[in-house]
Each structure stands twice: as C-alpha cells, then as structure tokens.
N, C-alpha and C. Protein backbone atom coordinates (compact mmCIF):
# COMPACT_ATOMS: atom_id res chain seq x y z
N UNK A 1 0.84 -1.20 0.00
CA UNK A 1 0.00 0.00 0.00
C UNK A 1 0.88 1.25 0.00
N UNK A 2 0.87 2.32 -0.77
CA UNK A 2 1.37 3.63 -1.05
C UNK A 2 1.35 4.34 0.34
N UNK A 3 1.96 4.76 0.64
CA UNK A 3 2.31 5.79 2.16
C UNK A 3 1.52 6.77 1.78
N UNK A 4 0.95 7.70 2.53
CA UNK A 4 0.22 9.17 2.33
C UNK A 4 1.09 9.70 1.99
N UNK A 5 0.61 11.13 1.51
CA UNK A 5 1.69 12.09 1.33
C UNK A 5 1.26 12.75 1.87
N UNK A 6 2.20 13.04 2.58
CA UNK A 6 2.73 14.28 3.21
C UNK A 6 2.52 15.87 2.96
N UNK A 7 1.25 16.42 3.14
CA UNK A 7 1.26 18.54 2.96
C UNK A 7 2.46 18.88 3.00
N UNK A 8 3.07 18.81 4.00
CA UNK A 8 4.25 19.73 4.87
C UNK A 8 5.32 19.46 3.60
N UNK A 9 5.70 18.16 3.25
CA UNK A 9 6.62 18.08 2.24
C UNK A 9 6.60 18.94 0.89
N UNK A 10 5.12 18.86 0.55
CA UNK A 10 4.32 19.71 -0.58
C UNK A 10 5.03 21.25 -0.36
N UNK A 11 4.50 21.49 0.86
CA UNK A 11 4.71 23.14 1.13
C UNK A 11 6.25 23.61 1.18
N UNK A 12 7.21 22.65 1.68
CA UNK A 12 8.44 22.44 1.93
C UNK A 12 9.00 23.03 0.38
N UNK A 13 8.59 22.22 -0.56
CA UNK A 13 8.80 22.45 -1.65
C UNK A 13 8.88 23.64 -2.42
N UNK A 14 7.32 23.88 -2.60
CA UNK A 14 6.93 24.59 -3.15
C UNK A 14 7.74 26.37 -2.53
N UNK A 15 8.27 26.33 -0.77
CA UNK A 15 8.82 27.87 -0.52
C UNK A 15 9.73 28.04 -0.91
N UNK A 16 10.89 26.49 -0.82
CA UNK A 16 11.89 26.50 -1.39
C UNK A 16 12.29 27.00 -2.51
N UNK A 17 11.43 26.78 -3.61
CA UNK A 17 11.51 27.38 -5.21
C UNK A 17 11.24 28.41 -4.77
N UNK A 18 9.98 29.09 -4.01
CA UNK A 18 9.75 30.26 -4.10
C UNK A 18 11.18 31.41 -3.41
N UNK A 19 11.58 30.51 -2.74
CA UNK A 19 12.81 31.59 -2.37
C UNK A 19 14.57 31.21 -3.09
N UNK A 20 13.94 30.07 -3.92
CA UNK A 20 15.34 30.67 -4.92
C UNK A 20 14.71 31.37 -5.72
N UNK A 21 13.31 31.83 -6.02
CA UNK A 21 13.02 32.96 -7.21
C UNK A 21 13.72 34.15 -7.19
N UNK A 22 13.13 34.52 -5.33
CA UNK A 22 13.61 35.43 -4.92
C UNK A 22 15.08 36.12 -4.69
N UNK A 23 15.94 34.98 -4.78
CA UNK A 23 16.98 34.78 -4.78
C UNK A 23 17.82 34.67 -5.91
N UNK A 24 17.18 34.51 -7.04
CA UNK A 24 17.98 34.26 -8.26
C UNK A 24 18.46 33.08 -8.54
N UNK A 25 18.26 32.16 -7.99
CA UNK A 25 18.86 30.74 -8.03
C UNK A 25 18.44 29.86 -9.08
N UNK A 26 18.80 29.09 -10.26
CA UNK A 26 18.57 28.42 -11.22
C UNK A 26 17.65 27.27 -10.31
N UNK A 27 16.50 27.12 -10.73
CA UNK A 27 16.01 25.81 -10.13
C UNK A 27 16.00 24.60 -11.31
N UNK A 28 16.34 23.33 -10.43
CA UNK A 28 16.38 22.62 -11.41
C UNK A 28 16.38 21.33 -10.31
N UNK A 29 16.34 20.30 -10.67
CA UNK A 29 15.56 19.24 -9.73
C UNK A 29 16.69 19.09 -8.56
N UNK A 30 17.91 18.85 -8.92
CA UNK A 30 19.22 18.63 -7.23
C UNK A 30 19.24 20.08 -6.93
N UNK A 31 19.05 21.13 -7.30
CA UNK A 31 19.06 22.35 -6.85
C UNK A 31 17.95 22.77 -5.61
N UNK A 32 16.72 22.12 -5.89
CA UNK A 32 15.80 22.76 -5.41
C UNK A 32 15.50 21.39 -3.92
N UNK A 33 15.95 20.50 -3.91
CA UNK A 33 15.61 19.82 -2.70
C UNK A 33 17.17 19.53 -1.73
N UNK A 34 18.31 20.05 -2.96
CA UNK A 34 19.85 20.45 -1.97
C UNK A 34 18.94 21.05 -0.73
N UNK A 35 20.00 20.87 0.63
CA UNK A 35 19.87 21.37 2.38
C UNK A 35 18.24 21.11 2.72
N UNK A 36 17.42 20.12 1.94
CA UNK A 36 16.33 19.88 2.36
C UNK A 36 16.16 18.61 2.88
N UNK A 37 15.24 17.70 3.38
CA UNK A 37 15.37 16.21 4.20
C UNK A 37 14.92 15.80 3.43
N UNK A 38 14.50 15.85 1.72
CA UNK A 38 13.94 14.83 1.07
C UNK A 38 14.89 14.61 -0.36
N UNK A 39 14.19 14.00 -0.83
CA UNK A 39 14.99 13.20 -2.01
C UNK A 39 14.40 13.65 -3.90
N UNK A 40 15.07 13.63 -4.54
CA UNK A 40 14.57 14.40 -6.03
C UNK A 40 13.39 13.73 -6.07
N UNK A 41 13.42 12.21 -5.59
CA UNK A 41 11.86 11.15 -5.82
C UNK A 41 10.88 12.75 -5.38
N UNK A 42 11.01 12.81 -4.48
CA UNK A 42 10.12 13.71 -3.53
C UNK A 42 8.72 14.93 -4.67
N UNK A 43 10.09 15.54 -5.61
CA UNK A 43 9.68 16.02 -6.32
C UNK A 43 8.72 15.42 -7.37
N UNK A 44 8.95 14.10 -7.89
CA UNK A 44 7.76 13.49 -8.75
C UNK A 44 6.80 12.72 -7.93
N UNK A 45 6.94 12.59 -6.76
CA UNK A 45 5.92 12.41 -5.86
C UNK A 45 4.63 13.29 -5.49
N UNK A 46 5.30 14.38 -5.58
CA UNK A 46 4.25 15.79 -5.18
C UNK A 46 3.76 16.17 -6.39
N UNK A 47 4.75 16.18 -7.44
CA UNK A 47 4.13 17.07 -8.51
C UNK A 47 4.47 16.45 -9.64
N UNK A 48 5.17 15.41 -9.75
CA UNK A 48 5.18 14.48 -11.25
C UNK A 48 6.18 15.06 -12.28
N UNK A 49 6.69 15.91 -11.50
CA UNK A 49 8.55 16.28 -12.26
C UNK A 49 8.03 17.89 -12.26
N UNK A 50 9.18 18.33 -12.78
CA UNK A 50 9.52 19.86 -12.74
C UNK A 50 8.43 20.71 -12.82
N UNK A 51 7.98 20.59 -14.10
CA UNK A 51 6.46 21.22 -14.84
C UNK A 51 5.61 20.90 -13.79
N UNK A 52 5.54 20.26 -12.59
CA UNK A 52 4.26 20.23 -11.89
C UNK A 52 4.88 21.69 -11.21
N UNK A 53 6.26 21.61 -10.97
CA UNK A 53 6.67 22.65 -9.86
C UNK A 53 6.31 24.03 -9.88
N UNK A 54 6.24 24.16 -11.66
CA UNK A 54 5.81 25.32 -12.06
C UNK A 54 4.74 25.68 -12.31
N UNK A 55 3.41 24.76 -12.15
CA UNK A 55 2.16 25.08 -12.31
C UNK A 55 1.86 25.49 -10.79
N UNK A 56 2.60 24.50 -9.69
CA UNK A 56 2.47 24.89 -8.02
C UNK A 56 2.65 26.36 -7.57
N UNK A 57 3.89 26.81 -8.25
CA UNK A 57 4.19 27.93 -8.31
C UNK A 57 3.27 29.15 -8.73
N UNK A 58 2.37 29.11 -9.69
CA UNK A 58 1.57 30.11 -10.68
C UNK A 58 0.56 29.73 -9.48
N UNK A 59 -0.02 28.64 -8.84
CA UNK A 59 -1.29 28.60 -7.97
C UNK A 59 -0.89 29.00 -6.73
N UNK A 60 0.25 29.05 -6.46
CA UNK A 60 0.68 29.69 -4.87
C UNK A 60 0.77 31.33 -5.45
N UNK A 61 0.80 31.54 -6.41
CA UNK A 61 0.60 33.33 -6.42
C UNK A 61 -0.55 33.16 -6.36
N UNK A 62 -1.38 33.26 -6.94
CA UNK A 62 -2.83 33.10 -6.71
C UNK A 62 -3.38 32.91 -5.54
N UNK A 63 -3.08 31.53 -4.52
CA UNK A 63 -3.17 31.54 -3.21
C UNK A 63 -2.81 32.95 -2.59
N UNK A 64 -2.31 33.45 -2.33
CA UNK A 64 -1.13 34.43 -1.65
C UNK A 64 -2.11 36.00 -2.13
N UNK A 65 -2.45 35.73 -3.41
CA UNK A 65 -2.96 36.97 -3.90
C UNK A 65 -4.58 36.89 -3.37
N UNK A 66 -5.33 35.94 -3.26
CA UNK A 66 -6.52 35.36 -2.87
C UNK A 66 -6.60 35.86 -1.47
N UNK A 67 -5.51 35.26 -0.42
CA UNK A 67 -5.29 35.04 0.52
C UNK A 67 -5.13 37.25 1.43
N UNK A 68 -4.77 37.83 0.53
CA UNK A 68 -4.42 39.00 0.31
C UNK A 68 -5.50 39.66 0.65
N UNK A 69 -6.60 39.63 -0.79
CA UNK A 69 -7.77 40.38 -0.82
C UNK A 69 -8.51 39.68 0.75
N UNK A 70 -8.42 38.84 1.11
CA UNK A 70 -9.14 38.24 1.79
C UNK A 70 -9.07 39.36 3.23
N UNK A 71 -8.08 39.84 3.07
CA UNK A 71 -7.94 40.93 4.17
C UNK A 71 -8.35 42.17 4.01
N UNK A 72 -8.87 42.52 2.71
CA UNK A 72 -9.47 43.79 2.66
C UNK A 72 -10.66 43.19 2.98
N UNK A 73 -10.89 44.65 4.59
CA UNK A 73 -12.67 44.47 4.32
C UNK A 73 -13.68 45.62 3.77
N UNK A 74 -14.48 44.23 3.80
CA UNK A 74 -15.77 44.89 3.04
C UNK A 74 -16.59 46.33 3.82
N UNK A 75 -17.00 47.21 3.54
CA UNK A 75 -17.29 47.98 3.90
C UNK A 75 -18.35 48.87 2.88
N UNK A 76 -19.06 49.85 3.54
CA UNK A 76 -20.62 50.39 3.06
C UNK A 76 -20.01 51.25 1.66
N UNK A 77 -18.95 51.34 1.18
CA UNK A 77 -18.12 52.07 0.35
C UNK A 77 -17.94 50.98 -0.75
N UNK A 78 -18.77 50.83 -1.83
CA UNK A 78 -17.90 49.45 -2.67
C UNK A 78 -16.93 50.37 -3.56
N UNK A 79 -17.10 51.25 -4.02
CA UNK A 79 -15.92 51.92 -4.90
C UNK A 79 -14.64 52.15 -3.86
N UNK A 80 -14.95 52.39 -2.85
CA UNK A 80 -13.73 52.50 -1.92
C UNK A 80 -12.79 50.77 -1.70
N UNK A 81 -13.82 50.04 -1.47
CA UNK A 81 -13.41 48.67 -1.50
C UNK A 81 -12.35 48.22 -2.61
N UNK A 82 -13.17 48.42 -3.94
CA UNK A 82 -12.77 47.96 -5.10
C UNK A 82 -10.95 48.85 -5.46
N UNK A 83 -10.63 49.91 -4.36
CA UNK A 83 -9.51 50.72 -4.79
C UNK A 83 -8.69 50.15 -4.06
N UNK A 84 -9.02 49.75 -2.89
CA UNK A 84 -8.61 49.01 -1.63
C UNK A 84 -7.82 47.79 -2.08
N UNK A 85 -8.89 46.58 -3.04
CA UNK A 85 -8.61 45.61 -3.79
C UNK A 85 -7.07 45.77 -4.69
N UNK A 86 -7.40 46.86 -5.12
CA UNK A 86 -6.41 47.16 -6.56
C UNK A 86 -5.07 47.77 -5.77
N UNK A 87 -4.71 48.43 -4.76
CA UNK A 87 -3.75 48.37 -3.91
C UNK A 87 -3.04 47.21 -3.18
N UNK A 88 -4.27 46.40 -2.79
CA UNK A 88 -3.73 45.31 -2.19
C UNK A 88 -2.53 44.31 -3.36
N UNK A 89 -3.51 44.33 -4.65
CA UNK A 89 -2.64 43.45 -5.83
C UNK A 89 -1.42 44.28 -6.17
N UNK A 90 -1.05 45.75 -5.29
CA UNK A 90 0.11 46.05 -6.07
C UNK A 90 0.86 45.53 -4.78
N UNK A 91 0.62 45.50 -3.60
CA UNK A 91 1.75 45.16 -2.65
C UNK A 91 1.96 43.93 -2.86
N UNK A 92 1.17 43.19 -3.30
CA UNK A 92 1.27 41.40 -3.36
C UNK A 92 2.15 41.72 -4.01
N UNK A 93 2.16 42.00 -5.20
CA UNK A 93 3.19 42.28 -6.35
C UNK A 93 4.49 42.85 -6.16
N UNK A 94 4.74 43.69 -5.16
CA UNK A 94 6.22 44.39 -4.78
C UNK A 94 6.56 43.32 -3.62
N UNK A 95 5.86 42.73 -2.88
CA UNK A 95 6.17 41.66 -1.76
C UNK A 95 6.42 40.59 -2.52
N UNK A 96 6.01 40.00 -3.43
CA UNK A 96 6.56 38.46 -4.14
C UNK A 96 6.63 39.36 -5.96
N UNK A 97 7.76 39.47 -6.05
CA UNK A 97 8.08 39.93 -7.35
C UNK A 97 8.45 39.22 -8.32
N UNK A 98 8.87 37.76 -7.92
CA UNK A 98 9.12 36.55 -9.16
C UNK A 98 7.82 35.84 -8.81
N UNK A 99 7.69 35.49 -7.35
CA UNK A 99 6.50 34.52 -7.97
C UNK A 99 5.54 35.35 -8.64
N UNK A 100 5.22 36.51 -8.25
CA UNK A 100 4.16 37.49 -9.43
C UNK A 100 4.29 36.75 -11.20
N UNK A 101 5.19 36.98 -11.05
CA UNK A 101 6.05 37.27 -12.43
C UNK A 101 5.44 35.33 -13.12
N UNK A 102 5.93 34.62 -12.02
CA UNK A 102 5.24 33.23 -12.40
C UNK A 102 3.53 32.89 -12.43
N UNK A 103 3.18 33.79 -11.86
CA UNK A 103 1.42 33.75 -11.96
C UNK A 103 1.50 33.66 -13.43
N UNK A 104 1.83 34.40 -13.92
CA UNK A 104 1.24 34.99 -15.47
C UNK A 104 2.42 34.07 -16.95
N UNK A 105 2.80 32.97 -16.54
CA UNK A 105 3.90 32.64 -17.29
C UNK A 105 2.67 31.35 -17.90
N UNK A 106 1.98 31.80 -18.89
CA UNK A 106 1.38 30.79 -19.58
C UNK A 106 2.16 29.83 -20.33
N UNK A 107 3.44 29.29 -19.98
CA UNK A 107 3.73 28.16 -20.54
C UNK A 107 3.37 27.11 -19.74
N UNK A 108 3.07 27.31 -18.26
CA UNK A 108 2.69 26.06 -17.57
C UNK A 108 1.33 26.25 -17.11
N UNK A 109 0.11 25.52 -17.37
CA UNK A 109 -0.74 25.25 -16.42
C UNK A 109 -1.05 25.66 -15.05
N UNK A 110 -2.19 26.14 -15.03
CA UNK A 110 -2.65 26.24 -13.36
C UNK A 110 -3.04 24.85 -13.13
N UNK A 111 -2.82 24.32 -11.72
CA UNK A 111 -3.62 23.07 -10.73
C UNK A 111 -4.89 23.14 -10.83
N UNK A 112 -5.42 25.14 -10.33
CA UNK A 112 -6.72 25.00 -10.35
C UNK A 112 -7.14 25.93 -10.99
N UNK A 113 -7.53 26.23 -12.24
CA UNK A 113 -7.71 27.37 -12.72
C UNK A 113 -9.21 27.89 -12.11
N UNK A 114 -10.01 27.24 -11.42
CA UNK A 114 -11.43 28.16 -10.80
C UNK A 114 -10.90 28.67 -10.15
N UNK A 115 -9.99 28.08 -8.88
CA UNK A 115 -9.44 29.37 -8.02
C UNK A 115 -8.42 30.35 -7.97
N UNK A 116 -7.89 30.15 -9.08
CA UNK A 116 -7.52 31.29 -9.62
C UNK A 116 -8.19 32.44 -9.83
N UNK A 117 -9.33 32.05 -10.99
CA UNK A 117 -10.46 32.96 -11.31
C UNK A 117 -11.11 33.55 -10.13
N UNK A 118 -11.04 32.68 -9.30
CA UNK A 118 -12.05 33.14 -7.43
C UNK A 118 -10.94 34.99 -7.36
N UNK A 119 -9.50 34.87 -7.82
CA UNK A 119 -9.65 36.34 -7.21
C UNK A 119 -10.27 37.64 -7.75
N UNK A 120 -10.19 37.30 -9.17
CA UNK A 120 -10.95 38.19 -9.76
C UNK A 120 -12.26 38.17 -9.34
N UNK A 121 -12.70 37.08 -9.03
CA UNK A 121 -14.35 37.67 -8.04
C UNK A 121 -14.78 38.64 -7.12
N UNK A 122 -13.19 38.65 -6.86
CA UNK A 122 -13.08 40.00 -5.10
C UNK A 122 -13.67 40.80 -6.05
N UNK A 123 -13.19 41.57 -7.12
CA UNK A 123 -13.42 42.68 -7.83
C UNK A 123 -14.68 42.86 -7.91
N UNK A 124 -15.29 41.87 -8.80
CA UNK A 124 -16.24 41.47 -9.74
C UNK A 124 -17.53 41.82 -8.18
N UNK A 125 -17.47 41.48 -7.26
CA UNK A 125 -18.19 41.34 -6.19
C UNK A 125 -18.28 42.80 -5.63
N UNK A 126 -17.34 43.41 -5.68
CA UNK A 126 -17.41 45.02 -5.19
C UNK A 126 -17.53 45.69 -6.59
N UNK A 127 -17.42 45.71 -7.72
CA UNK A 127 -18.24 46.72 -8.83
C UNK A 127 -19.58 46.48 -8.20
N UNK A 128 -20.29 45.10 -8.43
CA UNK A 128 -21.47 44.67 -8.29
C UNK A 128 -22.04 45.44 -6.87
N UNK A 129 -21.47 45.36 -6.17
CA UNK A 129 -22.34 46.30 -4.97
C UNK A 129 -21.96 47.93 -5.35
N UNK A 130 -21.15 48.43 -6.24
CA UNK A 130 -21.41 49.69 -6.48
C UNK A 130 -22.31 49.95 -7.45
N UNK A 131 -22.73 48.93 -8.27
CA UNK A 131 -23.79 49.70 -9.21
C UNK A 131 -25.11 49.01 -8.42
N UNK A 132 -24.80 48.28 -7.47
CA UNK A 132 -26.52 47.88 -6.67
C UNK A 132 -26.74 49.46 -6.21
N UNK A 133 -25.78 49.78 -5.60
CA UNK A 133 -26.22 51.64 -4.40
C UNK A 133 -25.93 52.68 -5.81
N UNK A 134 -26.09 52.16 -6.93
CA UNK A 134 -26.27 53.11 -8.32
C UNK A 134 -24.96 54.28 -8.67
N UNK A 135 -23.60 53.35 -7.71
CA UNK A 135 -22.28 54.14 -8.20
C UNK A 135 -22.05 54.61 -9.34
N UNK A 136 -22.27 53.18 -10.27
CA UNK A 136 -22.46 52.51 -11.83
C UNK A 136 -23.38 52.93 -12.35
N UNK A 137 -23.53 53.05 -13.96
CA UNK A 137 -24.62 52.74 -14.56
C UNK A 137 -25.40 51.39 -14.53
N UNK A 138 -26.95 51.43 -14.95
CA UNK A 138 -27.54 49.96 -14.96
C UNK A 138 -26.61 49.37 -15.95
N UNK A 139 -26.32 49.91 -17.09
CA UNK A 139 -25.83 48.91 -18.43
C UNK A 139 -24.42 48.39 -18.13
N UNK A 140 -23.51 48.81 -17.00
CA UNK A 140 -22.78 48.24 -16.33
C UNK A 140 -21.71 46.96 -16.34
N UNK A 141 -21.01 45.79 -16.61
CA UNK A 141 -20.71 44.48 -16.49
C UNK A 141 -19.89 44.51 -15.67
N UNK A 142 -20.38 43.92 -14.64
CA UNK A 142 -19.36 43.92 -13.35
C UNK A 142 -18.31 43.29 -13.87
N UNK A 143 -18.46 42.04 -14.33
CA UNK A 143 -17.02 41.53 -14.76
C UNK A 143 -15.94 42.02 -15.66
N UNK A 144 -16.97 42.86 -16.43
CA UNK A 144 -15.86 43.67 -17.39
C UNK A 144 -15.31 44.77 -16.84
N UNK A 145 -15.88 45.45 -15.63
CA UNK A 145 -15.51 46.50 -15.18
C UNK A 145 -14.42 46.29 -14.41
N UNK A 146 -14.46 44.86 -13.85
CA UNK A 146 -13.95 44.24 -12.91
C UNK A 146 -12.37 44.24 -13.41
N UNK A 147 -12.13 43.45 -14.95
CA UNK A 147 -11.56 42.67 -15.50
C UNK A 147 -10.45 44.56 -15.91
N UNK A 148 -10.91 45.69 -16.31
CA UNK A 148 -10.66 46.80 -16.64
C UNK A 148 -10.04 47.13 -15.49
N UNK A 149 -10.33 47.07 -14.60
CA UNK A 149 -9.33 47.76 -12.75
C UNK A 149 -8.44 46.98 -12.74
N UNK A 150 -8.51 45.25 -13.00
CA UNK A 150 -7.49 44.62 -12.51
C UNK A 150 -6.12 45.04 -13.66
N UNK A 151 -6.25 45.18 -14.90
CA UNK A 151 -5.66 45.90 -15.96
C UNK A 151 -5.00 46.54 -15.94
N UNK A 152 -5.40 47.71 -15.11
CA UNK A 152 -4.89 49.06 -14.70
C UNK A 152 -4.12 48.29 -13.06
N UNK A 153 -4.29 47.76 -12.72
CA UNK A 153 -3.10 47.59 -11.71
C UNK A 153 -2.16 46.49 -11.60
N UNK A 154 -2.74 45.64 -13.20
CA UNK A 154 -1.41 44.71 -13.20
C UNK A 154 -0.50 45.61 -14.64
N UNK A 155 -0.97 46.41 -15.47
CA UNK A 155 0.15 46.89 -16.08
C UNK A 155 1.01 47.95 -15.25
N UNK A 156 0.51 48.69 -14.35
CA UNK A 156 1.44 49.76 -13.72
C UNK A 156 2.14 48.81 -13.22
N UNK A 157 1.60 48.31 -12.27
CA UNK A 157 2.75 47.08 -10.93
C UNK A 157 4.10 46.20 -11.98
N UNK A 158 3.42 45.99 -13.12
CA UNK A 158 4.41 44.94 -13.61
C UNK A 158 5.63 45.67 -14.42
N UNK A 159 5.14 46.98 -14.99
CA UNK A 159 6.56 47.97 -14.91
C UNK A 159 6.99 48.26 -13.87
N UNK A 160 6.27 48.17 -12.89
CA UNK A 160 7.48 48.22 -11.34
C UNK A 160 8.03 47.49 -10.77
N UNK A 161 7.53 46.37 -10.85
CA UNK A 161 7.81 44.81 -9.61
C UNK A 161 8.98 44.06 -10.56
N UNK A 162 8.21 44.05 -11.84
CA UNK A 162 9.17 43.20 -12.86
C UNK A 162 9.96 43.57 -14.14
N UNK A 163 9.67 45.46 -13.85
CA UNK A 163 10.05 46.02 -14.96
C UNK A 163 11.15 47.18 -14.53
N UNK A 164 10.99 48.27 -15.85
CA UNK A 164 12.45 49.36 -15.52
C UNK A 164 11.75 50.37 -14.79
N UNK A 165 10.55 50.69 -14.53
CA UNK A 165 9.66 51.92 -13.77
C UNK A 165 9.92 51.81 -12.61
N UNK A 166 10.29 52.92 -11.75
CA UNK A 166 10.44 53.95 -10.32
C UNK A 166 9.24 53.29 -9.41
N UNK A 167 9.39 53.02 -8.01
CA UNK A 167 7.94 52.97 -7.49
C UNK A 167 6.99 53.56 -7.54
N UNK A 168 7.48 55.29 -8.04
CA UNK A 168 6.65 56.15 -7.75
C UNK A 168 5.60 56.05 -8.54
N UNK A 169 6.04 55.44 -9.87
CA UNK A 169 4.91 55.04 -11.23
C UNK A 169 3.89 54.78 -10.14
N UNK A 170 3.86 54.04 -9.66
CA UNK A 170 2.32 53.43 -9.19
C UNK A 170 1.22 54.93 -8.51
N UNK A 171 1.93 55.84 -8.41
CA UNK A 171 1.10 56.95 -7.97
C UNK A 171 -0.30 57.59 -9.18
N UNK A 172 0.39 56.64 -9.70
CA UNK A 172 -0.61 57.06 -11.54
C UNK A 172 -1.91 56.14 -11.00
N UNK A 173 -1.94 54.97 -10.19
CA UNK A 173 -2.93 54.16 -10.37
C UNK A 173 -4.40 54.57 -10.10
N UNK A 174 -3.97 55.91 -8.76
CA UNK A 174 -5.30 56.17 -7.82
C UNK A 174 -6.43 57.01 -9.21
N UNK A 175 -5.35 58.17 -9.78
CA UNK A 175 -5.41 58.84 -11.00
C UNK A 175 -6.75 57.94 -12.14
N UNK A 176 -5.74 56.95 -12.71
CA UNK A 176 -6.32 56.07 -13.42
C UNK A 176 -7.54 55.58 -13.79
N UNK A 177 -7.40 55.02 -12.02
CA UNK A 177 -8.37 54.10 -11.36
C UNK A 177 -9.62 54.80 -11.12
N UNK A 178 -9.55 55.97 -10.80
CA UNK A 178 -10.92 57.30 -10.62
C UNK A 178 -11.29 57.99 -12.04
N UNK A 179 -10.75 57.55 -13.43
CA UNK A 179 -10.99 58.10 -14.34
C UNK A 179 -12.05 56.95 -14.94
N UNK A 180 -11.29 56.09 -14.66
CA UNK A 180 -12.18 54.25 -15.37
C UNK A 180 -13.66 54.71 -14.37
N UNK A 181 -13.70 54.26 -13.42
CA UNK A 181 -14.76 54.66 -12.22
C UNK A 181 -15.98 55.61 -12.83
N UNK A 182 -15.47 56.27 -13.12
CA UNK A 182 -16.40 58.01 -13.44
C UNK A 182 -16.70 57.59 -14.80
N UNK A 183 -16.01 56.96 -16.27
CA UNK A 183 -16.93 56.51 -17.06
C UNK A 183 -17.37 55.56 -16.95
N UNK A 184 -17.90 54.93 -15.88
CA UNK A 184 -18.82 53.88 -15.44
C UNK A 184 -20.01 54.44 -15.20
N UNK A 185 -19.91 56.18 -14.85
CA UNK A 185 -21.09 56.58 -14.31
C UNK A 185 -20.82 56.93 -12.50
N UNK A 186 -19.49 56.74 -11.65
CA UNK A 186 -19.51 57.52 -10.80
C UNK A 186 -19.83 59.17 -10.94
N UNK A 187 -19.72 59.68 -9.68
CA UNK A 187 -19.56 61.00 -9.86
C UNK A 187 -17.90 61.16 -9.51
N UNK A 188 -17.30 62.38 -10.27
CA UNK A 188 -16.04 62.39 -10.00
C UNK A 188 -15.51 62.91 -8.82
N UNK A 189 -16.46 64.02 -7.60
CA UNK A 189 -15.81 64.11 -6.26
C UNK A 189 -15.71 62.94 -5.78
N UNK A 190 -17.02 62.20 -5.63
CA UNK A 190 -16.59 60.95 -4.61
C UNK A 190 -16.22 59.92 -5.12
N UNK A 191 -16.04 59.91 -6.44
CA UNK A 191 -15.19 58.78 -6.82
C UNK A 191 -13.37 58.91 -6.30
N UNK A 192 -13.65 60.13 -6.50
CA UNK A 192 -11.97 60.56 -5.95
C UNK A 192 -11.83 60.17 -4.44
N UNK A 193 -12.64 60.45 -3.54
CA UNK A 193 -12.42 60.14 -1.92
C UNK A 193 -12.68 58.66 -2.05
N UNK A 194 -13.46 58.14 -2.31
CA UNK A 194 -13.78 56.88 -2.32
C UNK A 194 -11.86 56.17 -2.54
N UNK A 195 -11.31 56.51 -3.57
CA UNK A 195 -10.42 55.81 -4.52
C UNK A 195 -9.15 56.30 -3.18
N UNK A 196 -9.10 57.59 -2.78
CA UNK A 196 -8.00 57.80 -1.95
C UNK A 196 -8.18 56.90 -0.66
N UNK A 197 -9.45 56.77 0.06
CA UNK A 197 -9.83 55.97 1.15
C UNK A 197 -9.32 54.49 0.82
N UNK A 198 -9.54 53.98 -0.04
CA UNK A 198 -9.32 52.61 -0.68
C UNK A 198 -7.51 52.51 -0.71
N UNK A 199 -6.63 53.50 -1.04
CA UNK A 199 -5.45 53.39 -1.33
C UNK A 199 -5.08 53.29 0.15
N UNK A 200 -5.39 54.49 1.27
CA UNK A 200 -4.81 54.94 2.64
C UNK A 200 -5.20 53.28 3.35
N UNK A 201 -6.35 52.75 3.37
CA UNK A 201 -6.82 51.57 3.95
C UNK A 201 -5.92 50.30 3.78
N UNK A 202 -5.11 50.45 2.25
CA UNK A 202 -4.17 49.25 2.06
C UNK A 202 -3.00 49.36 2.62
C-alpha cells in the first residue's frame, strides 16, 4: 500500500523554489531539494517532475494573492473597496516579485484554474455592490468592469515589480483608477475620496 503524502513536504517544496526565485537561483531538480530532508523522488511524488513545480508555483501566487484580498474588508463604500482591492494586488506584487512574475507565465498550467479565477471575483463582487447603491450605470458588467481595474493595476505594478519603472509610477494608479470609475457613471468628487480611502486603507 502507497504511504500518504505528506502537505508539509508539498509546502516544503513549493517555498523553497519560491525563495530561490527570490533569490535568483537556477532551479532545477538537485538544486531545489539540496539542504532539504527529502529526495529528487520527492519532487515526482508531489508534482510528477519539474512542470508540476511550475504550475504549483503560478497557484501559490494566486493563493497568496486570494489570501491578500481576503484581508481587505468589506465595507458600506464598494468603490472605496474595489480601490482598496487594486492596492492590495500592487503590494502582493512588490512583496513576491518573481512569484508574481510566475502567476502569469502561460507556458505552464494552473492546478486549479477556478481558483484562480475566485480572485478576480473579489473585484467582480465590489463593482457589483457599487452599481446595486447606483455608483455605476444599470448597463454596467461587473465583470468587465472588474476585469478593466485589474488591468490598470497589473500593467502599472508589472513595470514596477518586474520592470524598468520607479515605485513612484504606481502613484498614476489612484489617478487612473478614478478616471475608469467616473466613465462607469460615478460621480467624480466621490469617486476621488472613495479611490484615496481605498489606497490609505491598504
């Protein structure tokens, strides 16, 4: 009979890569379980050779980024929320700057691509309560509106986290982010407080 496997070994793994990302370190199968208690088997045990390592990798940003929004709260403000959201994805992004960089590397597979998609719901879930209290227009698509914010804060972040742009670039986002807002049909004072409340809160 096959032994269980082991989480802890899983997770063992999976930080390890994540901190030779961080580190610059070539991963490659004796590289990545070297000064660890397990064996290269270990690696096709958990994940069925390298390419699993790298799909683990793209779903632990996701986790992490999931795990993120999960700390913004909700509050009687959904445009404030939704700015809140879009701050939070830039610190994820300056706090894990390769695994970021591996979220989005469509040569490998996600594990789970629904929960992946689950973070874009944070969004999708706060447009939707701004055009319920009539932030929005009725003709509205939360998801598209949704899908348009996250846009605007993964191209600024990714000239910063993974690119040649200054941190300060990201000061463009609040800007941005209150211009998209207002042709949705906000109004533009309180789309502006709303959007600064949302940034100060992250």
């Amino acid at each position: 009979m096959a032994r269980p496997k082991d989480p802890a070994v899983r997770t063992l793994l999976i930080e390890r890569a994540a901190q030779m990302l961080r580190t610059r370190e070539p991963i490659t199968l004796r590289s990545l379980v070297a000064g660890t208690c397990v064996s290269t088997m270990a690696v096709y045990t958990y994940f069925g050779g390298m390419d699993g390592v790298w799909k683990a990798l793209r779903q632990e940003g996701f986790t992490r980024l999931g795990a993120r929004f999960a700390t913004v709260t909700t509050s009687a403000d959904p445009v404030r929320d939704l700015a809140a959201l879009v701050a939070a994805y830039f610190q994820h992004a300056l706090e894990h700057p390769d695994l970021y960089r591996v979220m989005f590397d469509a040569n490998f597979d996600l594990e789970d691509a629904k929960a992946a998609d689950g973070t874009l719901e944070y969004l999708v879930q706060a447009v939707a309560r701004g055009k319920k209290v009539k932030r929005f227009r009725a003709d509205v698509d939360p998801l598209e509106l949704a899908t348009q914010s996250w846009a605007i804060g993964h191209g600024l972040v990714s000239l910063v986290a993974t690119g040649p742009l200054p941190r300060q670039t990201l000061e463009h986002g609040g800007p941005m982010l209150t211009a998209l807002l207002v042709s949705a049909g906000d109004r533009p004072e309180s789309c502006r407080v709303s959007v600064e409340r949302g940034w100060e809160s992250s």
